[in-house]
PDB file of N, CA and C in Angstrom:
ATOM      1  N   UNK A   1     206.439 -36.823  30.942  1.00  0.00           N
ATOM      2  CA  UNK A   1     205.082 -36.697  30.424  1.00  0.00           C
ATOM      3  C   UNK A   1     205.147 -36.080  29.032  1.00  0.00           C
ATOM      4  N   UNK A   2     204.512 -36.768  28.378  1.00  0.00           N
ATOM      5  CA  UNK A   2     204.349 -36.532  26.659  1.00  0.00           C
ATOM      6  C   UNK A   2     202.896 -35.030  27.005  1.00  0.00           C
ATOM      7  N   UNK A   3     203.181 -34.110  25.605  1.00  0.00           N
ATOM      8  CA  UNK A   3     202.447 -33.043  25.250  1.00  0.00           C
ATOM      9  C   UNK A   3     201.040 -33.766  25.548  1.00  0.00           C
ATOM     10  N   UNK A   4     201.019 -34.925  24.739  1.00  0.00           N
ATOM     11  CA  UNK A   4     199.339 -35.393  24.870  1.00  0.00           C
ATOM     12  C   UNK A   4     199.431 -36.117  26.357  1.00  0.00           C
ATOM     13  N   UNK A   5     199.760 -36.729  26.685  1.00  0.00           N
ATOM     14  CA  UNK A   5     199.320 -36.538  28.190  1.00  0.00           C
ATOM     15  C   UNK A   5     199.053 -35.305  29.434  1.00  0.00           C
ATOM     16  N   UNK A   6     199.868 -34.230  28.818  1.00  0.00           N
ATOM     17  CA  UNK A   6     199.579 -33.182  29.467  1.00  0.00           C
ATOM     18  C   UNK A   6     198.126 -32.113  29.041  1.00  0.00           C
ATOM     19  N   UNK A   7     197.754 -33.119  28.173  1.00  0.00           N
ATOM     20  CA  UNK A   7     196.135 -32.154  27.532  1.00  0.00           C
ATOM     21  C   UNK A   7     195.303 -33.212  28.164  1.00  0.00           C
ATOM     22  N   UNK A   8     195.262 -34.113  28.600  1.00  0.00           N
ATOM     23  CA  UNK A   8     194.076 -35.070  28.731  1.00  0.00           C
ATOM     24  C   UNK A   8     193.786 -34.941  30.611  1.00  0.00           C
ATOM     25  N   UNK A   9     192.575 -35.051  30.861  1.00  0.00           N
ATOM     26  CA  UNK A   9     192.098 -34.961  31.627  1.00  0.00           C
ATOM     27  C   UNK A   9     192.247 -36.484  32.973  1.00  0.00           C
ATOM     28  N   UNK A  10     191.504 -36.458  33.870  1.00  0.00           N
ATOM     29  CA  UNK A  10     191.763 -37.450  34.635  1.00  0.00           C
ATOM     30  C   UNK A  10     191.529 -38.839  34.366  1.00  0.00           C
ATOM     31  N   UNK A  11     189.757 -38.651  33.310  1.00  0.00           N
ATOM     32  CA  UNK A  11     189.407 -39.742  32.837  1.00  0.00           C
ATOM     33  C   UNK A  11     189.752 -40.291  31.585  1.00  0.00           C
ATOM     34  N   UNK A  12     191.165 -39.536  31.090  1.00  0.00           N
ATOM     35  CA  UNK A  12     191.850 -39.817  29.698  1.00  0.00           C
ATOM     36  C   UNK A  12     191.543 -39.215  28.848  1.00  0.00           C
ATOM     37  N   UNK A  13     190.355 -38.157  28.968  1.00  0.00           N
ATOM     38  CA  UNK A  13     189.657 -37.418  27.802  1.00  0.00           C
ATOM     39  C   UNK A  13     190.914 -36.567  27.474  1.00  0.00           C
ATOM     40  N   UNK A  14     190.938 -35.460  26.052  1.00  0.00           N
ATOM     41  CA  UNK A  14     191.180 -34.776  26.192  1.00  0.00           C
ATOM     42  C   UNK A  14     190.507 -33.468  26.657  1.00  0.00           C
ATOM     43  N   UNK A  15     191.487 -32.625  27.402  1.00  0.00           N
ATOM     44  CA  UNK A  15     190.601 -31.280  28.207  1.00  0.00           C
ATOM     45  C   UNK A  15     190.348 -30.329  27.378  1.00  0.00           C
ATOM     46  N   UNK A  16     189.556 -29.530  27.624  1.00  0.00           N
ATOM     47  CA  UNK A  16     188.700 -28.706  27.104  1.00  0.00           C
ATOM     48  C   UNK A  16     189.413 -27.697  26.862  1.00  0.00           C
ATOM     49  N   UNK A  17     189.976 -26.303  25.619  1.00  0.00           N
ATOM     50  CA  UNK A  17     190.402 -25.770  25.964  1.00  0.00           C
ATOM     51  C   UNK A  17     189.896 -24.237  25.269  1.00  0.00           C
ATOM     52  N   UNK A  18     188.919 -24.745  24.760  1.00  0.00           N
ATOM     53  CA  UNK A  18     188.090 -23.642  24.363  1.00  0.00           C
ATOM     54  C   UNK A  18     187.055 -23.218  24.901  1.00  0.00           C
ATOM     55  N   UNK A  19     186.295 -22.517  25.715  1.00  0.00           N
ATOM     56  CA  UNK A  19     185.156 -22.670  26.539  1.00  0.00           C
ATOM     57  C   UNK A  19     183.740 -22.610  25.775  1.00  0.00           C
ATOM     58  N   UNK A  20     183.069 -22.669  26.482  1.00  0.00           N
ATOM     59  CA  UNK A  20     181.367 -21.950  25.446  1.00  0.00           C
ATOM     60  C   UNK A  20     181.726 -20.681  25.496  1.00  0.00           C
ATOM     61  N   UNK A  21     181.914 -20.182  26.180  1.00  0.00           N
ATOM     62  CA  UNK A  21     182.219 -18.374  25.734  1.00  0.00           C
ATOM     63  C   UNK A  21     182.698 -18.133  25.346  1.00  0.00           C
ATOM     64  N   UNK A  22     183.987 -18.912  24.580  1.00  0.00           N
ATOM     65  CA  UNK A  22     184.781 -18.525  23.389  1.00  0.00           C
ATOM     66  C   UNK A  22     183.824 -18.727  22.480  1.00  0.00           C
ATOM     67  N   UNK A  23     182.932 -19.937  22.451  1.00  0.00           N
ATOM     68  CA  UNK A  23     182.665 -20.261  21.075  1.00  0.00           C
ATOM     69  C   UNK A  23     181.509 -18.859  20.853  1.00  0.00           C
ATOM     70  N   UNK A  24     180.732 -19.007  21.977  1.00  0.00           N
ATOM     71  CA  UNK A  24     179.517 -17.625  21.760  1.00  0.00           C
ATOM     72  C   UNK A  24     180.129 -16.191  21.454  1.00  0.00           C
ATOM     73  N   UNK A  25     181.141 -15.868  21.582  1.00  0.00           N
ATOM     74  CA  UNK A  25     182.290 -14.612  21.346  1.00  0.00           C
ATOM     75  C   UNK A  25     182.073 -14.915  20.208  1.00  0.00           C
ATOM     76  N   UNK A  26     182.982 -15.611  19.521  1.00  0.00           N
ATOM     77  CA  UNK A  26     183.006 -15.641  17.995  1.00  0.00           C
ATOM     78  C   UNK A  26     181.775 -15.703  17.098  1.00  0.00           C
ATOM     79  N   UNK A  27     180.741 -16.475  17.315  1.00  0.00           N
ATOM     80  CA  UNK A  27     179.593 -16.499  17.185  1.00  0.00           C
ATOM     81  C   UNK A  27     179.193 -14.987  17.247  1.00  0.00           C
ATOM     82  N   UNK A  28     179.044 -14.591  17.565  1.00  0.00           N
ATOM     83  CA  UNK A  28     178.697 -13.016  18.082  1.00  0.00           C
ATOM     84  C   UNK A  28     179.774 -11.831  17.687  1.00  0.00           C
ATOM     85  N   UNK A  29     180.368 -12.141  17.237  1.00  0.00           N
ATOM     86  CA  UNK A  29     181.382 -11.430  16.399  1.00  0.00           C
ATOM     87  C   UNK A  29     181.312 -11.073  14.670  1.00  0.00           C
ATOM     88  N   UNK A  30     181.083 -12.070  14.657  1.00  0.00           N
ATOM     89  CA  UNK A  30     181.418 -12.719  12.877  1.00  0.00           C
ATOM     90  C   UNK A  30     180.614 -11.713  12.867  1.00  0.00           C
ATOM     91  N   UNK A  31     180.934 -11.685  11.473  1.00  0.00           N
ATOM     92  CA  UNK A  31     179.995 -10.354  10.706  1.00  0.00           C
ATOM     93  C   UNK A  31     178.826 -11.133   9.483  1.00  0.00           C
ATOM     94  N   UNK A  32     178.717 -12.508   9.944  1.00  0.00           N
ATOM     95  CA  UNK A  32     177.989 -12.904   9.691  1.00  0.00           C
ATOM     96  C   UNK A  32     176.829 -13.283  10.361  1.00  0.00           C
ATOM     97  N   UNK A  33     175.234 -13.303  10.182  1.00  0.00           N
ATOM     98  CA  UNK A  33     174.490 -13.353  10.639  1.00  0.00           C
ATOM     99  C   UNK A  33     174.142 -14.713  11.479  1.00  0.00           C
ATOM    100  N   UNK A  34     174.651 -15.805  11.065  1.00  0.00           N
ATOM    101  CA  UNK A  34     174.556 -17.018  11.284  1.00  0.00           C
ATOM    102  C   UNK A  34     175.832 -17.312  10.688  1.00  0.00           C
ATOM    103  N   UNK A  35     176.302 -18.832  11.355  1.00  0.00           N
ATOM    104  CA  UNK A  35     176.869 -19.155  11.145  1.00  0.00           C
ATOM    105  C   UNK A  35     177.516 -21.343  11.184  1.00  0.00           C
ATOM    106  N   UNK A  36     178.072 -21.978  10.297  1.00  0.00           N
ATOM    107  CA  UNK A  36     178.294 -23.711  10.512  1.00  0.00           C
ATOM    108  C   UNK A  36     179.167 -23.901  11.358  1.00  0.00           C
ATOM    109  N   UNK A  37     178.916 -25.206  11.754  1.00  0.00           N
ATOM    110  CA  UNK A  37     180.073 -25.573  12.792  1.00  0.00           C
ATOM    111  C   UNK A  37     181.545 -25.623  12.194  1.00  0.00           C
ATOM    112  N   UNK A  38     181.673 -26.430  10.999  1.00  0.00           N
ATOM    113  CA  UNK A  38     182.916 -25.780  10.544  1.00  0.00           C
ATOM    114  C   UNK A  38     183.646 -24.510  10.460  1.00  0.00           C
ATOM    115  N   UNK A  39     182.599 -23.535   9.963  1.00  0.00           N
ATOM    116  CA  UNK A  39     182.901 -21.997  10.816  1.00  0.00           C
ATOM    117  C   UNK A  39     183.577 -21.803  11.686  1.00  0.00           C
ATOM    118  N   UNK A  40     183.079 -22.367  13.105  1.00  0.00           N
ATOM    119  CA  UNK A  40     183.112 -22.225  14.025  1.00  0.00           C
ATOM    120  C   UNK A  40     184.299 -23.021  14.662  1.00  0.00           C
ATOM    121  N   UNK A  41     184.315 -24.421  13.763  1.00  0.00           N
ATOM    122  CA  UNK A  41     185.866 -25.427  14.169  1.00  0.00           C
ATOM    123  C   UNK A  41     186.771 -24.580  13.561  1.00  0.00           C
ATOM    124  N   UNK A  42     187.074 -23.951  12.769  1.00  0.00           N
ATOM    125  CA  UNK A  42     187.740 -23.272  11.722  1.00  0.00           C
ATOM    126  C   UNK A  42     188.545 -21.953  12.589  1.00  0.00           C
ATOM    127  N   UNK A  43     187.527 -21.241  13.351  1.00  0.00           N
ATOM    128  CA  UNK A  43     187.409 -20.371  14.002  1.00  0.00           C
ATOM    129  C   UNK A  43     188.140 -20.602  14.985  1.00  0.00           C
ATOM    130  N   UNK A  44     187.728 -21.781  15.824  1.00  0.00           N
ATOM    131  CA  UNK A  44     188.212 -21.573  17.522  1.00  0.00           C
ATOM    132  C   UNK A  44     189.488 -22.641  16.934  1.00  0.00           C
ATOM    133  N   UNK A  45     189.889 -23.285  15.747  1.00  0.00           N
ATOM    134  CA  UNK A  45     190.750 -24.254  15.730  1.00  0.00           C
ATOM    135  C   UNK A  45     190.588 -25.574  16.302  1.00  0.00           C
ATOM    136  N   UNK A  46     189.269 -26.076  16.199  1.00  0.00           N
ATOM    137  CA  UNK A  46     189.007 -27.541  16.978  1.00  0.00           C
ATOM    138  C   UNK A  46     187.916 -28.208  15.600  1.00  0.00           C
ATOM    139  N   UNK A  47     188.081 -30.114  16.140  1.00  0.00           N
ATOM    140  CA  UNK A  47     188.014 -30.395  15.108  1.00  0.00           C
ATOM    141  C   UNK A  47     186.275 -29.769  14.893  1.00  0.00           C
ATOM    142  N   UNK A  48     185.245 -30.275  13.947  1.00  0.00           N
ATOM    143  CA  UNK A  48     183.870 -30.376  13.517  1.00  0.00           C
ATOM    144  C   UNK A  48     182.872 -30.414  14.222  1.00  0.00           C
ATOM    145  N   UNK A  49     183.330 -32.230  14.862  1.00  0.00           N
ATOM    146  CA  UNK A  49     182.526 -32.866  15.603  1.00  0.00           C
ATOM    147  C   UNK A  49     182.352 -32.498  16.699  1.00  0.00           C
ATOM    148  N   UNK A  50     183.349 -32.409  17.796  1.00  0.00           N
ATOM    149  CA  UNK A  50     183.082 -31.528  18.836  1.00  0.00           C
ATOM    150  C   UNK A  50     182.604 -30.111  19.213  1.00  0.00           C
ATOM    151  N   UNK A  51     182.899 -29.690  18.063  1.00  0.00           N
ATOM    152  CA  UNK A  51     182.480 -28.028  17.989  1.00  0.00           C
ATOM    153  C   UNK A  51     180.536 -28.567  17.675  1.00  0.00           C
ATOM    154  N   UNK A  52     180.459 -29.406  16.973  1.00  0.00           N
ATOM    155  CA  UNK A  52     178.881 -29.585  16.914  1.00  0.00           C
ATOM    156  C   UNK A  52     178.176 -30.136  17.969  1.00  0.00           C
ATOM    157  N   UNK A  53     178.401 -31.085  18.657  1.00  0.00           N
ATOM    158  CA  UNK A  53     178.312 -31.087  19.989  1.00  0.00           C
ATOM    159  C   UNK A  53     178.362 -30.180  21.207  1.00  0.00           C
ATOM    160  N   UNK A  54     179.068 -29.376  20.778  1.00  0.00           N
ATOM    161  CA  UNK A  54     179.156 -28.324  21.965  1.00  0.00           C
ATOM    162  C   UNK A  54     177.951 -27.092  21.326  1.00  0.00           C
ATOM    163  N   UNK A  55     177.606 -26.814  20.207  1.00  0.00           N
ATOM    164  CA  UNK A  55     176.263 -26.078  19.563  1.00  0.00           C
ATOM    165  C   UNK A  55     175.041 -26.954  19.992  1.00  0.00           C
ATOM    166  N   UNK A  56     175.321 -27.733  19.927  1.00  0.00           N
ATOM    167  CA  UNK A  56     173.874 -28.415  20.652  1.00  0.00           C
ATOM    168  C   UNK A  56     173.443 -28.664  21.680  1.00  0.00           C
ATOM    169  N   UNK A  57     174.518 -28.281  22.819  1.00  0.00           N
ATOM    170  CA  UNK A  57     174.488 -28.360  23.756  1.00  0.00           C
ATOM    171  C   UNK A  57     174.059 -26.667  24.421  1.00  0.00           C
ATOM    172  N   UNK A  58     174.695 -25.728  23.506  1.00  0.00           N
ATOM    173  CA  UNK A  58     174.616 -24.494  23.770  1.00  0.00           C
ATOM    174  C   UNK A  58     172.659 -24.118  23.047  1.00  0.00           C
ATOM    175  N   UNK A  59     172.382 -25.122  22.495  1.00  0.00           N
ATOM    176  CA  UNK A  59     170.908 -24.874  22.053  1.00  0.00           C
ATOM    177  C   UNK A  59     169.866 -25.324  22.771  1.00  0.00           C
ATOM    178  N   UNK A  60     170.381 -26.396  23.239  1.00  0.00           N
ATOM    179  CA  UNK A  60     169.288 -26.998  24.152  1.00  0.00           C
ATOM    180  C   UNK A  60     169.415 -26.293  25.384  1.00  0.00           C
ATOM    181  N   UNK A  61     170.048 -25.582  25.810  1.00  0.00           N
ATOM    182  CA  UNK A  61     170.337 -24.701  27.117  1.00  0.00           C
ATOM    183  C   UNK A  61     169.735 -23.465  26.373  1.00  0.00           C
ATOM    184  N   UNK A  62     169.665 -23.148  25.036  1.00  0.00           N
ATOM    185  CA  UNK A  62     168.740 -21.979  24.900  1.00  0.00           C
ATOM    186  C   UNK A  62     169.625 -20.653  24.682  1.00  0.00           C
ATOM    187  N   UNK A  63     170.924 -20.802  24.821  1.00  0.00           N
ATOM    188  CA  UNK A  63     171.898 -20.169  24.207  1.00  0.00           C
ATOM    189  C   UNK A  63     172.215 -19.598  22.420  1.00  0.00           C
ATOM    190  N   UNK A  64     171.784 -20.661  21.770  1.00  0.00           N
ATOM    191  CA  UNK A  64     171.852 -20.522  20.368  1.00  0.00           C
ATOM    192  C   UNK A  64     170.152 -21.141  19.497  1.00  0.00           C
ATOM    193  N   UNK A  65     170.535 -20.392  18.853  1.00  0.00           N
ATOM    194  CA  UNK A  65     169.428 -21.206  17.630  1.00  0.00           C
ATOM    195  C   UNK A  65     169.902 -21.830  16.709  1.00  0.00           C
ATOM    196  N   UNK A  66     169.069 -22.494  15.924  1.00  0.00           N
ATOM    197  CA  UNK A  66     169.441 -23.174  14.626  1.00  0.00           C
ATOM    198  C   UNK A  66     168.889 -23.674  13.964  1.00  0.00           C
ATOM    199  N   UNK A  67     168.929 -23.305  12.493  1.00  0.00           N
ATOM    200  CA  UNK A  67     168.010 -23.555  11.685  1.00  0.00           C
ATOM    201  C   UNK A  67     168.926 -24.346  10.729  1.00  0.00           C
ATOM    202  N   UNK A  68     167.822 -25.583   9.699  1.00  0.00           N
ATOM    203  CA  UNK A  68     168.833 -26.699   9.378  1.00  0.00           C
ATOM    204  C   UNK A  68     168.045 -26.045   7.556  1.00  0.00           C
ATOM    205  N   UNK A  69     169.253 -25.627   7.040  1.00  0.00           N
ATOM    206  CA  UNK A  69     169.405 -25.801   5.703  1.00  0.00           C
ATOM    207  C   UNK A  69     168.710 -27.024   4.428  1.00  0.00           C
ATOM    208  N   UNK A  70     169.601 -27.671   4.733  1.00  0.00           N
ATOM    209  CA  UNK A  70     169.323 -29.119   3.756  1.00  0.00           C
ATOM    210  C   UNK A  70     169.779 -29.856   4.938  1.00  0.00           C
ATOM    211  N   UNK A  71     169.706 -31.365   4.118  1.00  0.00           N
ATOM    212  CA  UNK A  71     169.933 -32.611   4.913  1.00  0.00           C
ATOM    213  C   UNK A  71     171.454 -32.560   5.861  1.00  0.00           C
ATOM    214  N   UNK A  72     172.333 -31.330   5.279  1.00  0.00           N
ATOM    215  CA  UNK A  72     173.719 -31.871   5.835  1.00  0.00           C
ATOM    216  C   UNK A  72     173.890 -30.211   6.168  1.00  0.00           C
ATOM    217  N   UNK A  73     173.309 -29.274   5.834  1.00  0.00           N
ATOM    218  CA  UNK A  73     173.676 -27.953   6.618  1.00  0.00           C
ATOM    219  C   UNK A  73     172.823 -27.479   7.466  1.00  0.00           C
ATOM    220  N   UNK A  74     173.304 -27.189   8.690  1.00  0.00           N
ATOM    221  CA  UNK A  74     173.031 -26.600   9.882  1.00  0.00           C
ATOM    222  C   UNK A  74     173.361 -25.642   9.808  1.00  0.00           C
ATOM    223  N   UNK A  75     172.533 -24.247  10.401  1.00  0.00           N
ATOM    224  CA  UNK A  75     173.551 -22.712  11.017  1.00  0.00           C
ATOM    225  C   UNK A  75     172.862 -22.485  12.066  1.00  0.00           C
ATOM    226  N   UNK A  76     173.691 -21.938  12.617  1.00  0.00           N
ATOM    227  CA  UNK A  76     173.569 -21.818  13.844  1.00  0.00           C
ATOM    228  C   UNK A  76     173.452 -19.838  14.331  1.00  0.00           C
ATOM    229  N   UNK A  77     172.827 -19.281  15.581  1.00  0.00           N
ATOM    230  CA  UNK A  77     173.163 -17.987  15.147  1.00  0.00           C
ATOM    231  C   UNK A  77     172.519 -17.589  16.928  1.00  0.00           C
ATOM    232  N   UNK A  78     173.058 -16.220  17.749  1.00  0.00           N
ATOM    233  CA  UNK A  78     172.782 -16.093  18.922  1.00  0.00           C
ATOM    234  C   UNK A  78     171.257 -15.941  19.553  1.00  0.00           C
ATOM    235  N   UNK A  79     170.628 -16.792  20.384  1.00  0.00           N
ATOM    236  CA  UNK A  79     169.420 -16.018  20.890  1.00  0.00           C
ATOM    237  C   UNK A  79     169.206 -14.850  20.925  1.00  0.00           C
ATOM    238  N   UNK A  80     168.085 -14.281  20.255  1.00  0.00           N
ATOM    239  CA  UNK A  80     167.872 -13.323  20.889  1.00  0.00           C
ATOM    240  C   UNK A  80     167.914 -12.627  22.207  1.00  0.00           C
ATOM    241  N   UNK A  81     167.406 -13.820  23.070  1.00  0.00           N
ATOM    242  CA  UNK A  81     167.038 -13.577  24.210  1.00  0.00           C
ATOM    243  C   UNK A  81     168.657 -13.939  24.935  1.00  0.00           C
ATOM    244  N   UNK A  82     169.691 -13.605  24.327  1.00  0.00           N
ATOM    245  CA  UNK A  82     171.027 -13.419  25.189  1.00  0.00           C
ATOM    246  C   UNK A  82     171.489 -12.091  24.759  1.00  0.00           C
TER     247      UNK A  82
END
């Protein structure tokens, strides 16, 4: 078994290996008030896209907020109410 077969999951994905509570840790760390998903890919070491997907997922569950900059910046930053 090759390295990348040993990361991928049953349905071929690759597996997950950062959780939401890593990402909300760091999020909640930074000494910044808000923060981009690149930040945040940068941060946990995963690519953009998935790290933005997984913020939107953590928003619509009510976990994060986010307020959109311009046409191409997003930040993102912890509920209050967590």
């Amino acid at each position: 078994m090759t390295e990348n077969e040993s990361e991928r999951d049953e349905q071929g994905r690759f597996a997950e290996q950062t959780s939401d509570d890593d990402i909300l840790r760091v999020i909640h760390e930074s000494e910044f008030p808000a923060v981009t998903a690149r930040w945040v890919a940068d941060t946990v070491e995963m690519e953009r896209r998935p790290v933005h997907q997984r913020l939107e997922e953590l928003h619509e569950r009510g976990e994060l907020e986010r307020g959109k900059l311009s046409p191409r910046v997003v930040i993102w930053w912890i509920s209050e109410e967590q």
